[in-house]
C-alpha atoms as a PDB file:
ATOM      1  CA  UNK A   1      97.490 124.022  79.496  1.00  0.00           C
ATOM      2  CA  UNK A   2      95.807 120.435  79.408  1.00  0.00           C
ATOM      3  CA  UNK A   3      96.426 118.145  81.916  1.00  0.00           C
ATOM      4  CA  UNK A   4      99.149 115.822  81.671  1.00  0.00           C
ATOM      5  CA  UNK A   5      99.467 114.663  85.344  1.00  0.00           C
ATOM      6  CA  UNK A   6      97.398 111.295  85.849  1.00  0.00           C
ATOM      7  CA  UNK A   7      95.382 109.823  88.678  1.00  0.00           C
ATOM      8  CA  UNK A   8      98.562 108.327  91.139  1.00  0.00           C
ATOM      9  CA  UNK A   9     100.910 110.567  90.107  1.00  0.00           C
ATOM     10  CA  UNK A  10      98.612 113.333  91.136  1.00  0.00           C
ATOM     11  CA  UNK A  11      98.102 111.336  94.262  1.00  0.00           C
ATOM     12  CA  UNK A  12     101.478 111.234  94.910  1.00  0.00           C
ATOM     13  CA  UNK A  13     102.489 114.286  94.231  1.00  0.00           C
ATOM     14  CA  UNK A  14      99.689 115.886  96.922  1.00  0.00           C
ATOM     15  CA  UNK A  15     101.092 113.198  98.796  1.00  0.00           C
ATOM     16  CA  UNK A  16     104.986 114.348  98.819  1.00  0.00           C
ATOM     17  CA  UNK A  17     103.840 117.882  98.944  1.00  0.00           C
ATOM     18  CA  UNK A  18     101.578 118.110 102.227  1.00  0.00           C
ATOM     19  CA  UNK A  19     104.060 116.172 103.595  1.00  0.00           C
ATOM     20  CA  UNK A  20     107.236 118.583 103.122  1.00  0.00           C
ATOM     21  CA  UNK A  21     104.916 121.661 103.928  1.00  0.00           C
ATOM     22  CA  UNK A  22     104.113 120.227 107.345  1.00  0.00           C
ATOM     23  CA  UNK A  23     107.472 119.461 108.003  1.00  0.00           C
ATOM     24  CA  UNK A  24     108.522 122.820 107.285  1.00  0.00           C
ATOM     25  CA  UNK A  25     105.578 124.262 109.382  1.00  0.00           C
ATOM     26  CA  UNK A  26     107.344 122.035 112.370  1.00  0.00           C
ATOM     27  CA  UNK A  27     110.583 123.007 111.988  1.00  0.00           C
ATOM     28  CA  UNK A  28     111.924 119.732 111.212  1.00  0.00           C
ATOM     29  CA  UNK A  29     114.347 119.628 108.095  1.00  0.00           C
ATOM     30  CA  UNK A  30     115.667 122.624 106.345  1.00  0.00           C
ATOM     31  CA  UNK A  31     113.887 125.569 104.405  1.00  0.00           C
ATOM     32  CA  UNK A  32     114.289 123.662 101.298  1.00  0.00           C
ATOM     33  CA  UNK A  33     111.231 121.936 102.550  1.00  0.00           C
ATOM     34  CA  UNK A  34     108.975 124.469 101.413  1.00  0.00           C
ATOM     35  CA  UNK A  35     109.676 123.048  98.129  1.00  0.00           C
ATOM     36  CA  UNK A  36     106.738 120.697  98.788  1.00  0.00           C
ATOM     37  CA  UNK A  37     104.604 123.805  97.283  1.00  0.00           C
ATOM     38  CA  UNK A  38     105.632 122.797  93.522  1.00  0.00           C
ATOM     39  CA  UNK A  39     104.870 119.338  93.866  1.00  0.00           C
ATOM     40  CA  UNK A  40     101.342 120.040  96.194  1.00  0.00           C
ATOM     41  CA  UNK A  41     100.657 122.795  93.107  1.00  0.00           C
ATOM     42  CA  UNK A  42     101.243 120.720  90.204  1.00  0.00           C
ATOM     43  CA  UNK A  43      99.222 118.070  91.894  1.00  0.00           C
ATOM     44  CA  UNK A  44      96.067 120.031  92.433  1.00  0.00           C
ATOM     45  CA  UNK A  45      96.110 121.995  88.910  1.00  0.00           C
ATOM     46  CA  UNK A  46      97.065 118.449  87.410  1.00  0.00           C
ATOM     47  CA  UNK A  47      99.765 119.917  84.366  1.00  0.00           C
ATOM     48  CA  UNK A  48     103.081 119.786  85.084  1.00  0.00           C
ATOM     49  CA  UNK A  49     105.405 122.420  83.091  1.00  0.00           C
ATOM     50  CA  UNK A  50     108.418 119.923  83.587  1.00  0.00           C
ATOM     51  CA  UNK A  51     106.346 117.569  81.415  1.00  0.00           C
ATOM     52  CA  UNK A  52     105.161 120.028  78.802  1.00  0.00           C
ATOM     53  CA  UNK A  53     109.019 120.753  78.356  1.00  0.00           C
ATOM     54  CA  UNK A  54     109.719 117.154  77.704  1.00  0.00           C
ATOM     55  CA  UNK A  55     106.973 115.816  76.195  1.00  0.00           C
ATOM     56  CA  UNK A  56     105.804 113.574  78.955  1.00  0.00           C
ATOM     57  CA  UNK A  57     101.760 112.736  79.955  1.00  0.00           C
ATOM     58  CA  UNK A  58     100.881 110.182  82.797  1.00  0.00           C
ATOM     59  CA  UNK A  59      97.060 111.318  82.223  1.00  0.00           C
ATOM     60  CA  UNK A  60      95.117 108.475  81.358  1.00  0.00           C
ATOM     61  CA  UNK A  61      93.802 108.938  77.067  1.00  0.00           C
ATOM     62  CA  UNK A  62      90.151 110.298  76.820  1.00  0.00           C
ATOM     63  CA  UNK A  63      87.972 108.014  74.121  1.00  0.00           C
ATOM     64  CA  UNK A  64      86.319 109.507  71.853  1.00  0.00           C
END
């Protein structure tokens, strides 16, 4: 599992995911809101299994 989420896409995806969560917490919206876990997840472990499936990788290339 290497990381293959990069800096704003992390940042959004934290983002989007706090944000459904406390809209679920409030009651506003539906239950699908809780759905904001995956993204909130994904954003703090930084790998994606969406983009291990198709070969994606918005992390910025180490130099050697």
């Amino acid at each position: 599992m290497s990381a293959n989420v990069g800096g704003i896409d992390k940042i959004l995806r934290i983002v989007a995911g706090l944000i459904l969560i406390v809209l679920a917490i409030m009651g506003i919206g539906t239950p699908w809101t809780w759905i904001g876990v995956v993204p909130l997840a994904t954003g703090l472990m930084g790998w994606c299994p969406a983009y291990s499936l198709f070969g994606l990788n918005t992390c910025p290339m180490k130099k050697a």
